[in-house]
C-alpha atoms as a PDB file:
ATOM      1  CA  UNK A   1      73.522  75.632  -2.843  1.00  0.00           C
ATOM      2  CA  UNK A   2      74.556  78.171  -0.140  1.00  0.00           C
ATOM      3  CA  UNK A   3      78.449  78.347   0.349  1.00  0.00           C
ATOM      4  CA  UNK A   4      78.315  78.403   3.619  1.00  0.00           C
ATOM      5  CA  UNK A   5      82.277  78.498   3.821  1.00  0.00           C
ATOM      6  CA  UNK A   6      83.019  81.546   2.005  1.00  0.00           C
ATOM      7  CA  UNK A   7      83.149  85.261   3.749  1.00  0.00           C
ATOM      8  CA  UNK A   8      79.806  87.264   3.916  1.00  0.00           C
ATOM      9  CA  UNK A   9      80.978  90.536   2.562  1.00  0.00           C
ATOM     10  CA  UNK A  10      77.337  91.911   2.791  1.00  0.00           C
ATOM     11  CA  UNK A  11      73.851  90.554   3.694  1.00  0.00           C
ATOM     12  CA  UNK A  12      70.532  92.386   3.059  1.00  0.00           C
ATOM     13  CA  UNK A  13      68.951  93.925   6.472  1.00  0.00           C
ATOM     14  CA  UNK A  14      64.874  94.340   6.219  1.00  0.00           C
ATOM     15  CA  UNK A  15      63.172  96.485   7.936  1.00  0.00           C
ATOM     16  CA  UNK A  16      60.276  94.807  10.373  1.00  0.00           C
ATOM     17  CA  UNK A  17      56.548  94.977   9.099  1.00  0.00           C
ATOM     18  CA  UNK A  18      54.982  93.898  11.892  1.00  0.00           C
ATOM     19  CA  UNK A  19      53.877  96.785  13.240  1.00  0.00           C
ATOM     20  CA  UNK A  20      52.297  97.691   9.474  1.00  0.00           C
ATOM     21  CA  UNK A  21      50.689  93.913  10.055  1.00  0.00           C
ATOM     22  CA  UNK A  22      49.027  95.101  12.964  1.00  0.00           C
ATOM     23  CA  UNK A  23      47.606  98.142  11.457  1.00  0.00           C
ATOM     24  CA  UNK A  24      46.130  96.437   9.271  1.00  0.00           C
ATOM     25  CA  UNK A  25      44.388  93.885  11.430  1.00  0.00           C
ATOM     26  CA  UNK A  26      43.353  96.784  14.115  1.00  0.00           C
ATOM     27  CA  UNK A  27      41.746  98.476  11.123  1.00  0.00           C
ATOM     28  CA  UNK A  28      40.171  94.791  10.273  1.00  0.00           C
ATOM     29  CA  UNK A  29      39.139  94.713  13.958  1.00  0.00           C
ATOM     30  CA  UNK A  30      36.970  97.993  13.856  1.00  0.00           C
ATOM     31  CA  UNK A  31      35.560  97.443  10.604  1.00  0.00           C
ATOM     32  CA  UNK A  32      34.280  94.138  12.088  1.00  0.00           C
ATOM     33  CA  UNK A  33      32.877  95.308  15.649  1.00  0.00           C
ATOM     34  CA  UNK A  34      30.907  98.383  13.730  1.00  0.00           C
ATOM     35  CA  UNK A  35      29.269  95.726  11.669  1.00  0.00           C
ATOM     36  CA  UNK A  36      27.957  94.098  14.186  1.00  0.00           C
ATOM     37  CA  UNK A  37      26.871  96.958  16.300  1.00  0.00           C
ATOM     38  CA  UNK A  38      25.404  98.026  13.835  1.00  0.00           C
ATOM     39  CA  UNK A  39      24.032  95.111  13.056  1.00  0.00           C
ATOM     40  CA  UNK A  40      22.331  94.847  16.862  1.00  0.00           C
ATOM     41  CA  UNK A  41      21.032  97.854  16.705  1.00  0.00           C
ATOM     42  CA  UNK A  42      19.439  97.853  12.963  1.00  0.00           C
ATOM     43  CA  UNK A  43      18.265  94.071  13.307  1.00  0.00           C
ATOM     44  CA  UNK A  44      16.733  95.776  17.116  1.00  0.00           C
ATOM     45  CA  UNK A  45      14.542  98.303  14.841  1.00  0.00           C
ATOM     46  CA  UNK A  46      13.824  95.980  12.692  1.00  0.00           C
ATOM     47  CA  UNK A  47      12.319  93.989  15.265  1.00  0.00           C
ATOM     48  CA  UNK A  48      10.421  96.004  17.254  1.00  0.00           C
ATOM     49  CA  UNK A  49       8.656  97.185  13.992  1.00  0.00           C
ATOM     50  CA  UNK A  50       8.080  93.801  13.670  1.00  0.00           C
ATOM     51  CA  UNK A  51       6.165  92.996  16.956  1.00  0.00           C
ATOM     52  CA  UNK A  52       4.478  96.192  16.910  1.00  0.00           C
ATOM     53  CA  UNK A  53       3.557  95.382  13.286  1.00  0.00           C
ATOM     54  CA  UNK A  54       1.836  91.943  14.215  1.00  0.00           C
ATOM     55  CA  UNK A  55       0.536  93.470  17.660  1.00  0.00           C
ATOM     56  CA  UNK A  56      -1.881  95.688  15.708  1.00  0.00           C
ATOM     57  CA  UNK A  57      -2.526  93.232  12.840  1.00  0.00           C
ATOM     58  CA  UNK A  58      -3.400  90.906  15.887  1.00  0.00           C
ATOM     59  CA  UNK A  59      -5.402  93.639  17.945  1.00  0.00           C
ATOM     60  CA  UNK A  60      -8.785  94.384  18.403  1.00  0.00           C
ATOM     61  CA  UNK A  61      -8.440  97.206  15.540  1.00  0.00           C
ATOM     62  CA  UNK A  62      -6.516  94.782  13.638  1.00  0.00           C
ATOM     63  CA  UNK A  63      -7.259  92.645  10.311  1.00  0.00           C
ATOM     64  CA  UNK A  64      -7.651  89.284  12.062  1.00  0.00           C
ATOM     65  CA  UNK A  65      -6.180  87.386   9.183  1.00  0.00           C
ATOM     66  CA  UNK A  66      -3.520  85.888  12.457  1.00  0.00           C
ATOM     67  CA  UNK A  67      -4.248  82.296  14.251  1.00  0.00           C
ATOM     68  CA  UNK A  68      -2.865  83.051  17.955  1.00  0.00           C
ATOM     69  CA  UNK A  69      -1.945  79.617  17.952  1.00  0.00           C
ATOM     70  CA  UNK A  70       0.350  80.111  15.289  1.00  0.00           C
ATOM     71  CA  UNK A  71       4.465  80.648  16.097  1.00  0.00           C
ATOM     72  CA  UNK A  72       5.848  83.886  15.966  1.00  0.00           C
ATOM     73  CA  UNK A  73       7.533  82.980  12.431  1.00  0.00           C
ATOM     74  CA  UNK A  74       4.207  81.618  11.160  1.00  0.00           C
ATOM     75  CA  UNK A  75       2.286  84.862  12.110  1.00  0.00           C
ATOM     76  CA  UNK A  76       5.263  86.674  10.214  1.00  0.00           C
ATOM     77  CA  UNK A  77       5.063  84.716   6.955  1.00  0.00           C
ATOM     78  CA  UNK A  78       1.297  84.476   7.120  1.00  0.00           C
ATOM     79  CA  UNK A  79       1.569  88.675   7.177  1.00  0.00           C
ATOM     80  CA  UNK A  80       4.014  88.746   4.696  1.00  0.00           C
ATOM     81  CA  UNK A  81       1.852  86.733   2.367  1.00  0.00           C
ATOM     82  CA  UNK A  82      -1.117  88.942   2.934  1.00  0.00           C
ATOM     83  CA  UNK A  83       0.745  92.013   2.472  1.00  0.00           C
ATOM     84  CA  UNK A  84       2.566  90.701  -0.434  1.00  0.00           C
ATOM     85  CA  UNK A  85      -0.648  89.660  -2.378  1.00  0.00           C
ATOM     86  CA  UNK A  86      -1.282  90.773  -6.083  1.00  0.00           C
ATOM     87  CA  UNK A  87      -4.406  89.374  -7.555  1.00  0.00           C
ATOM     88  CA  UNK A  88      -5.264  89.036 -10.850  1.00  0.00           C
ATOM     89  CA  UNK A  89      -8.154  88.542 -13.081  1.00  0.00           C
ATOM     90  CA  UNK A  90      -9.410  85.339 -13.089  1.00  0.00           C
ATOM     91  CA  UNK A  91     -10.908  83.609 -16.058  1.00  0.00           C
ATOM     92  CA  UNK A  92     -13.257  80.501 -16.427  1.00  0.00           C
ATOM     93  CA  UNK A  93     -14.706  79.226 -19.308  1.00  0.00           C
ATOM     94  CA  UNK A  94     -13.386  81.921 -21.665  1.00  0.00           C
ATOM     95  CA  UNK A  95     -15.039  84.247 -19.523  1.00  0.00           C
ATOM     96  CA  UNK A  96     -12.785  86.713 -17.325  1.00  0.00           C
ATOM     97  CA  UNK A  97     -14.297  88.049 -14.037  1.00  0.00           C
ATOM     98  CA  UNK A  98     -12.305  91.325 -13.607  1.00  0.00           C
ATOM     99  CA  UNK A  99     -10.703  92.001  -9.395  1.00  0.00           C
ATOM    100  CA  UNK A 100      -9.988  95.719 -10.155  1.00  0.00           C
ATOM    101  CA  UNK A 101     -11.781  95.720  -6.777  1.00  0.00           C
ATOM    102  CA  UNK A 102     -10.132  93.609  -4.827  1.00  0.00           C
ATOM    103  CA  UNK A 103      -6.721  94.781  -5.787  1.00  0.00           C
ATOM    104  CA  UNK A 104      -7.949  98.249  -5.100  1.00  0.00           C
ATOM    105  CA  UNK A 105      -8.661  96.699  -1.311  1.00  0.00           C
ATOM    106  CA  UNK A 106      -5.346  95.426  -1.650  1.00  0.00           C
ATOM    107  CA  UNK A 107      -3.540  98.592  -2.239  1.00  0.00           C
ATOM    108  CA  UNK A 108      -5.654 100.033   0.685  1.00  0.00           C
ATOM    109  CA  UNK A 109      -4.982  97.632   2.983  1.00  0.00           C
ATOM    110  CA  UNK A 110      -1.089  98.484   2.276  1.00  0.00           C
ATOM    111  CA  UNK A 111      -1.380 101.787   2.460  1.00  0.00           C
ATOM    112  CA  UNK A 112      -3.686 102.024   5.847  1.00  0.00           C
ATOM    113  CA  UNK A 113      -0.947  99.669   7.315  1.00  0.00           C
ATOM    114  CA  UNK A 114       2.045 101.922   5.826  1.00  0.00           C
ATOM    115  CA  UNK A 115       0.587 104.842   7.340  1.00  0.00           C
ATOM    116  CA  UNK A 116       0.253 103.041  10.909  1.00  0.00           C
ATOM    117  CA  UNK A 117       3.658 102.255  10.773  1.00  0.00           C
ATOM    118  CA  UNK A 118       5.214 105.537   9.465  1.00  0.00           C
ATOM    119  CA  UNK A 119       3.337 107.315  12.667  1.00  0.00           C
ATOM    120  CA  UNK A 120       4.761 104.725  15.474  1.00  0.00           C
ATOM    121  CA  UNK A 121       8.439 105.473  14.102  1.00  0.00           C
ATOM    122  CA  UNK A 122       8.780 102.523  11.830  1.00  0.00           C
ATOM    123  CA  UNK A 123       8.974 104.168   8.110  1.00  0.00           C
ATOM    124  CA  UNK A 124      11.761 102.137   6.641  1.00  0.00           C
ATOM    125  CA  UNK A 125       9.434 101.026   3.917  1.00  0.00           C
ATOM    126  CA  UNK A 126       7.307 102.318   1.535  1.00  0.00           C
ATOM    127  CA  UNK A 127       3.154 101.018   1.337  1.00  0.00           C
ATOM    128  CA  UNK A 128       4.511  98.799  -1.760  1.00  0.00           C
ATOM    129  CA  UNK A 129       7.428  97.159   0.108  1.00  0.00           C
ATOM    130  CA  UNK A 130       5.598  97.587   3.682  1.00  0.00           C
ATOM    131  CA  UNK A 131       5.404  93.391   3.203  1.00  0.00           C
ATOM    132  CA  UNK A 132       9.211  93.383   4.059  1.00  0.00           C
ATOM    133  CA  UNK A 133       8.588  93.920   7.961  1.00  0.00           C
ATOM    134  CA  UNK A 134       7.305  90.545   8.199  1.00  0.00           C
ATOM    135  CA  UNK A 135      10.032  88.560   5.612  1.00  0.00           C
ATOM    136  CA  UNK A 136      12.445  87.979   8.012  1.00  0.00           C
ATOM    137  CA  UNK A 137      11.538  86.274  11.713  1.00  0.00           C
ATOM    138  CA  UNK A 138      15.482  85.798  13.030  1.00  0.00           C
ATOM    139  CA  UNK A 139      18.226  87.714  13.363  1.00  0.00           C
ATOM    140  CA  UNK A 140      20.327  84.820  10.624  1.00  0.00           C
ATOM    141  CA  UNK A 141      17.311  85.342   8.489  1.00  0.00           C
ATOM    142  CA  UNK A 142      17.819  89.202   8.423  1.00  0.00           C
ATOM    143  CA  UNK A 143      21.451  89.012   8.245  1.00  0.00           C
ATOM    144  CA  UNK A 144      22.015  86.680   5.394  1.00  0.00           C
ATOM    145  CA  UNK A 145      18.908  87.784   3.738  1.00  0.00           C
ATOM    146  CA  UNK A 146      19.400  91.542   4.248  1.00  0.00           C
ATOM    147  CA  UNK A 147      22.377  92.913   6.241  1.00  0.00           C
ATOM    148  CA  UNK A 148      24.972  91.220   4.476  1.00  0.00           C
ATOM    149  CA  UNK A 149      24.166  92.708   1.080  1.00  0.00           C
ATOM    150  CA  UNK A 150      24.766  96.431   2.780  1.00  0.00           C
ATOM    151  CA  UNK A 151      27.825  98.560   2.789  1.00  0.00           C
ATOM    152  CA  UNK A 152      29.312  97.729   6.431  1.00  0.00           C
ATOM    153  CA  UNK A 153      29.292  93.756   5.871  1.00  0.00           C
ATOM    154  CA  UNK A 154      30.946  94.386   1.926  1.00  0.00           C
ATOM    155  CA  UNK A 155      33.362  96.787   3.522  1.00  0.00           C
ATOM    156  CA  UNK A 156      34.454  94.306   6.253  1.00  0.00           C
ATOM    157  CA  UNK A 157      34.814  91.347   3.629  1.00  0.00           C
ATOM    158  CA  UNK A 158      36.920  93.491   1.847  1.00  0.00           C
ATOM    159  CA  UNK A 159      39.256  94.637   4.321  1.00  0.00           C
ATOM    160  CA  UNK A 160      39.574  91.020   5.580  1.00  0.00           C
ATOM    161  CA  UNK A 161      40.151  89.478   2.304  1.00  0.00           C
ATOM    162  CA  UNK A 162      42.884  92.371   1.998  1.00  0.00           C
ATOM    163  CA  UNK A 163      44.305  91.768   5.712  1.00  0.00           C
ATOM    164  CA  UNK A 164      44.704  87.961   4.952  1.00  0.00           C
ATOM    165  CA  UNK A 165      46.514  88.520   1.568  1.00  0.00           C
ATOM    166  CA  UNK A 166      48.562  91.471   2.776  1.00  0.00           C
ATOM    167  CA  UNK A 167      49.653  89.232   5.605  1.00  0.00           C
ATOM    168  CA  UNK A 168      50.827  86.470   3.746  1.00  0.00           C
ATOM    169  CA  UNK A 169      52.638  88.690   0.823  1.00  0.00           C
ATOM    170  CA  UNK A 170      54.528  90.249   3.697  1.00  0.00           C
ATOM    171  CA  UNK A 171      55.620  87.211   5.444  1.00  0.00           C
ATOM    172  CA  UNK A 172      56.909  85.527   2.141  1.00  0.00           C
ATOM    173  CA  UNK A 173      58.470  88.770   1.544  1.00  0.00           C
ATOM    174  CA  UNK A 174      60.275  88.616   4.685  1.00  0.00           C
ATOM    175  CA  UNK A 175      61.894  85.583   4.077  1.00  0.00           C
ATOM    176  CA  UNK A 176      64.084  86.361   0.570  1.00  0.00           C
ATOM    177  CA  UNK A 177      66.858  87.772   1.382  1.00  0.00           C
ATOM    178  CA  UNK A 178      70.632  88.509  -0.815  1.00  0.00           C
ATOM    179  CA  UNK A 179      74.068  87.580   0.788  1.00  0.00           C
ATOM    180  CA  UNK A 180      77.063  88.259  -1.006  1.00  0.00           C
ATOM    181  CA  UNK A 181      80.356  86.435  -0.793  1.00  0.00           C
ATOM    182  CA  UNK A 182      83.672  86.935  -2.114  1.00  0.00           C
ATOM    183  CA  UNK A 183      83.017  85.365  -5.971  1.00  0.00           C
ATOM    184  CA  UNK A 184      79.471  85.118  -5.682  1.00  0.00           C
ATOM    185  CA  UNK A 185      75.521  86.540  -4.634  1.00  0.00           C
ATOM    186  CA  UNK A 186      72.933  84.029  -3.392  1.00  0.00           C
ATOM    187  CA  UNK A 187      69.191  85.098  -4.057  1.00  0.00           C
ATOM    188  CA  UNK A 188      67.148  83.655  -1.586  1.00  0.00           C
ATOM    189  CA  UNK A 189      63.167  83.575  -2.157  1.00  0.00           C
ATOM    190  CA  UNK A 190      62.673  81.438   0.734  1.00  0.00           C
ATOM    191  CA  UNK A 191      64.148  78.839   3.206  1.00  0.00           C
ATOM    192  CA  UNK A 192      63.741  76.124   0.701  1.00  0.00           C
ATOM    193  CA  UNK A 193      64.054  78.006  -2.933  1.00  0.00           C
ATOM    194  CA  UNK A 194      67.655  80.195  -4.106  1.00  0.00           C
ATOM    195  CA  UNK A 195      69.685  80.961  -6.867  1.00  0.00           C
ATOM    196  CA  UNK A 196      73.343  81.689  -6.847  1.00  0.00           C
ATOM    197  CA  UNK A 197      74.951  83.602  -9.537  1.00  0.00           C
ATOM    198  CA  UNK A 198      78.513  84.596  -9.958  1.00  0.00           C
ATOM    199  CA  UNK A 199      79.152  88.537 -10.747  1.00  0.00           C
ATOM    200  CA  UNK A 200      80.026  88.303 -14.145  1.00  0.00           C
ATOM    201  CA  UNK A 201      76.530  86.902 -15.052  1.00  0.00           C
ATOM    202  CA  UNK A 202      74.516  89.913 -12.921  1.00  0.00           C
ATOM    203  CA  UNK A 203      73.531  92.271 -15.638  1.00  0.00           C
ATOM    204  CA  UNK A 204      71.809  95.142 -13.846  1.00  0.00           C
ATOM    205  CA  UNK A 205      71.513  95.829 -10.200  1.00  0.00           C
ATOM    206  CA  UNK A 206      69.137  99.138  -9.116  1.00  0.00           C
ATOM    207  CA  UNK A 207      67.936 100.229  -5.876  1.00  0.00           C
ATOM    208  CA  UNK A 208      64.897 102.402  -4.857  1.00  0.00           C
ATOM    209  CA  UNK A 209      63.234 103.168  -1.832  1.00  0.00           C
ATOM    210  CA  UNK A 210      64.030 100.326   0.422  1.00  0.00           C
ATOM    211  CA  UNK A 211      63.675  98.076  -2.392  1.00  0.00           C
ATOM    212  CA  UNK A 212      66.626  96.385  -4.782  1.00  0.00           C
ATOM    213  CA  UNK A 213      66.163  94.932  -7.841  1.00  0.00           C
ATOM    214  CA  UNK A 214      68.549  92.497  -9.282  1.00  0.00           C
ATOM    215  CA  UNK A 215      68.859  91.406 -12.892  1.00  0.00           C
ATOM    216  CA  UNK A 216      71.205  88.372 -13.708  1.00  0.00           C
ATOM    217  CA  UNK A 217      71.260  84.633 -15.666  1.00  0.00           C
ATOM    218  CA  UNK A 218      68.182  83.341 -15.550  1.00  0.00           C
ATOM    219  CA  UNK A 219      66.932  85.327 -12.592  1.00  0.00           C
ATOM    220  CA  UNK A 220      65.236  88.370 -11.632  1.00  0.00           C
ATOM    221  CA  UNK A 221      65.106  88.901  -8.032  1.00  0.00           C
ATOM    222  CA  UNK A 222      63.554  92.308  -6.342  1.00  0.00           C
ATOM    223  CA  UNK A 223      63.938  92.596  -2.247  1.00  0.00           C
ATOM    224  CA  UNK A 224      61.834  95.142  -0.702  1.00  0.00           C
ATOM    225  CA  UNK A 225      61.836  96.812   3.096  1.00  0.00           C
ATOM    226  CA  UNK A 226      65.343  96.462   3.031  1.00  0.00           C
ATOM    227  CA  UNK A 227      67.742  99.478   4.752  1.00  0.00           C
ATOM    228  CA  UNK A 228      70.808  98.840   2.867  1.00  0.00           C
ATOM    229  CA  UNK A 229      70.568  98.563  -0.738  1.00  0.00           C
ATOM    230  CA  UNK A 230      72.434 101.134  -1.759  1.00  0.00           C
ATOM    231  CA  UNK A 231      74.976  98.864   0.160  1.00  0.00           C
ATOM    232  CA  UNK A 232      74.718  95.967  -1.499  1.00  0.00           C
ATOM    233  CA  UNK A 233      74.317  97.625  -4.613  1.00  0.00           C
ATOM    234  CA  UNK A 234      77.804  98.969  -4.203  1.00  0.00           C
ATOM    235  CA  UNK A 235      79.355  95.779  -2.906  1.00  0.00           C
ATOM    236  CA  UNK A 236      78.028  93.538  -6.072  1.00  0.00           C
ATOM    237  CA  UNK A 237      78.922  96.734  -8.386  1.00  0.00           C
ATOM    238  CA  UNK A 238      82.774  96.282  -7.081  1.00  0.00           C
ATOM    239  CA  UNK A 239      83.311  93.340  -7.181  1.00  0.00           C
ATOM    240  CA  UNK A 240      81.676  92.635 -10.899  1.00  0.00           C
ATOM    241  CA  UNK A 241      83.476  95.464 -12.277  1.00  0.00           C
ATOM    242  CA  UNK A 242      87.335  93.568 -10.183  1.00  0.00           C
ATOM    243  CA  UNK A 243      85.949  89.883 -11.658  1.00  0.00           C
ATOM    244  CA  UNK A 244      85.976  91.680 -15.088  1.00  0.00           C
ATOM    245  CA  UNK A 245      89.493  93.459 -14.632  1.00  0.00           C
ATOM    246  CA  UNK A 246      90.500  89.451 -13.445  1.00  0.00           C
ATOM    247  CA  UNK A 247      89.241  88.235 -16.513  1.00  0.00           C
ATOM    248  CA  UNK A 248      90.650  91.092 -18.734  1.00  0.00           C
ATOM    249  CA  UNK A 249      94.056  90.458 -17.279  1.00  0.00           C
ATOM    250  CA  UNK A 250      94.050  86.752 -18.034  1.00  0.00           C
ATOM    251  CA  UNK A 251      92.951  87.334 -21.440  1.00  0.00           C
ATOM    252  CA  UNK A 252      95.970  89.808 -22.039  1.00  0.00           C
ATOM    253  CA  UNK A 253      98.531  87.575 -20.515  1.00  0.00           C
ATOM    254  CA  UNK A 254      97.479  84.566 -22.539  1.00  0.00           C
ATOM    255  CA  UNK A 255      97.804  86.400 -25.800  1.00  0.00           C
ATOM    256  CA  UNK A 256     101.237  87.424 -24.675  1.00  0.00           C
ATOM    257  CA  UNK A 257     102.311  84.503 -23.561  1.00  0.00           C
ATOM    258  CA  UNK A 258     100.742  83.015 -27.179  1.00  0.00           C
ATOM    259  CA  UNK A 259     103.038  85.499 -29.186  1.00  0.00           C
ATOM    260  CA  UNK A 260     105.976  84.181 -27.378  1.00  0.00           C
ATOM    261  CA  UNK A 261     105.991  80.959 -28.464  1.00  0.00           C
ATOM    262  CA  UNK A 262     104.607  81.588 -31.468  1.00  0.00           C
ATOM    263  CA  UNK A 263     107.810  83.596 -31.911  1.00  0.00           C
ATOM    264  CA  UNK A 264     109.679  79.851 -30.728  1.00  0.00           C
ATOM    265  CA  UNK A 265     108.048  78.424 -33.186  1.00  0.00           C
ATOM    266  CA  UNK A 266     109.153  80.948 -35.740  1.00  0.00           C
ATOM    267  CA  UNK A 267     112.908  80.697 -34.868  1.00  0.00           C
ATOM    268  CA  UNK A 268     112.308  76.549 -34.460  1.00  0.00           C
ATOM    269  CA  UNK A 269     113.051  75.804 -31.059  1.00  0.00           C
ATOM    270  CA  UNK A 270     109.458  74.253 -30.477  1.00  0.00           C
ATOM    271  CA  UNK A 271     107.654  72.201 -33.366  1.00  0.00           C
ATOM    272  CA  UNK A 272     104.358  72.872 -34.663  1.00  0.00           C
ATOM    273  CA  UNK A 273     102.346  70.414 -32.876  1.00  0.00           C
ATOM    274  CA  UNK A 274     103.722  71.667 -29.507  1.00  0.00           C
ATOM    275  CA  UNK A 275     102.700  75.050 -30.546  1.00  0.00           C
ATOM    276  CA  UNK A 276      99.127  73.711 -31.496  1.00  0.00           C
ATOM    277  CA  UNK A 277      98.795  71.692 -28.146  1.00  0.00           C
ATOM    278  CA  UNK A 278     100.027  75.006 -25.643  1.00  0.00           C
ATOM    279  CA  UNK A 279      97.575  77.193 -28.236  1.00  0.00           C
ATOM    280  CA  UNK A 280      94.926  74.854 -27.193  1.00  0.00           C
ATOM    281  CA  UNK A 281      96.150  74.792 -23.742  1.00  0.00           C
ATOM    282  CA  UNK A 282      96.252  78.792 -23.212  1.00  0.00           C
ATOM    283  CA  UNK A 283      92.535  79.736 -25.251  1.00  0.00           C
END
C-alpha cells in the first residue's frame, strides 16, 4: 500500500509519447490509403482486360463458346474453364484413344488468345496462366483471392499489427511510475498493481538513457521515457547508504551498551538472569 502520508522526496517524470503514437499511426494511415489506391487502380486493369477479354471471345471473330444470356460472372467462369482445360487420353475397354490433337488445339487456342491480349495492353499473364483474366468476376473476389497475398496488403497488416501493439506497450508503460519517500520507494506497474520496498532491501539501482532499472526483494522494476533518473537514482542511493549508517550505529551502541552490563554483572550489582533478559532485550 501507498503511504500516502509520508513526504515525496522524489517522483519519476516521463517524458510524453504521444507524439511517437501518432507517428506511428500516420505511417499506418499511408500504408493503408496506398493499398487501396493501388488496389483501384490494379483491380481497374484487371478489369478492363477482363471485358475486353470476353468482348472478343463474344465477338464476331470470337470462339463462341459464351451464352449472351449468361451473367457477367457466368461468362467469366465459363472462359476460365475453357481456357483452363487440360485433356487427357481417354481409355475404354483397355483401349486408349490418344488427344495429342486436341491438346495441341488447346495450347493454340491459349496462345492465339495470349497474343490478342498482349497487343491491346493486357500482358499480365503468360499463354499458360492467360485463364487467370477470367478467375475473378468482383473486386472481393480479386482482393481476397489475389491482392491480399501481394506486398502492399502484407506490408499494411504488418504495420497495423505493430501500431496496435506499440500502442498498448506504451500506454501500460506510461502508467508505472517510482515515488520515493523518506524510509521507503513504491514501484508502481499500474493503477491497480505496486510494490513497496524499504532501502535496505534495494540491491542495485542503474540508469540509462531515459530508462531506470531497479533491483530489490522480490522485485525487478525498469521505468523507461523518464527525464530524471539520474535523480532518483541519487535520491534512493542516499538514503540506502544513511538507513545503513542508522543501522550500523544501532548495532555499535547495543554492543556497548551489552559490555556495560556485562561488566555489572561481573562486579555483581545485576544477577545473571537480568543480564540474560536485557541481552535478549538489546540483540
Amino acid at each position: 500500500m501507498e503511504q500516502i502520508k509520508e513526504e515525496i522526496l522524489v517522483k519519476s517524470e516521463k517524458k510524453s509519447q504521444k507524439k511517437k503514437i501518432c507517428f506511428v499511426w500516420i505511417i499506418t494511415a499511408i500504408v493503408f490509403v496506398a493499398t487501396v489506391v493501388f488496389f483501384i487502380v490494379d483491380y481497374s486493369n484487371y478489369k478492363q482486360g477482363q471485358e475486353f477479354g470476353l468482348s472478343f471471345i463474344g465477338g464476331s471473330d470470337g470462339a463462341y463458346w459464351l451464352n449472351e444470356n449468361d451473367s457477367y460472372a457466368e461468362q467469366c467462369r465459363d472462359s476460365y474453364n475453357k481456357l483452363n482445360q487440360r485433356t487427357s487420353n481417354l481409355t475404354f475397354n483397355g483401349v486408349t484413344i490418344d488427344m495429342s490433337g486436341v491438346r495441341e488445339a488447346e495450347i493454340n487456342l491459349r496462345s492465339s488468345f495470349a497474343n490478342i491480349m498482349e497487343l491491346a495492353g493486357y500482358d499480365r499473364y503468360s499463354s499458360y496462366t492467360i485463364a487467370d483474366w477470367f478467375k475473378y468476376t468482383n473486386a472481393a473476389e480479386y482482393f481476397y483471392g489475389y491482392y491480399w497475398s501481394t506486398i502492399l496488403p502484407i506490408s499494411f497488416f504488418i504495420v497495423f499489427v505493430f501500431s496496435i501493439i506499440f500502442t498498448i506497450f506504451t500506454n501500460n508503460e506510461a502508467k508505472k511510475e517510482i515515488v520515493v519517500y523518506e524510509d521507503s520507494v513504491l514501484c508502481r506497474m499500474n493503477p491497480k498493481k505496486s510494490k513497496q520496498l524499504v532501502f535496505n532491501d534495494i540491491s542495485n539501482v542503474s540508469f540509462g538513457t531515459h530508462s531506470l532499472k531497479l533491483v530489490g526483494l522480490g522485485v525487478k522494476f525498469k521505468l523507461s521515457h523518464i527525464t530524471n533518473a539520474e535523480d532518483i537514482k541519487s535520491v534512493i542511493i542516499e538514503k540506502k547508504n544513511s538507513s545503513q549508517s542508522k543501522a550500523n550505529d544501532v548495532n555499535i551502541s547495543s554492543v556497548d551498551e551489552l559490555r556495560k552490563y556485562k561488566e555489572l554483572l561481573d562486579s555483581g550489582v545485576i544477577t545473571q538472569e537480568e543480564f540474560e533478559s536485557k541481552k535478549k532485550q538489546l540483540l
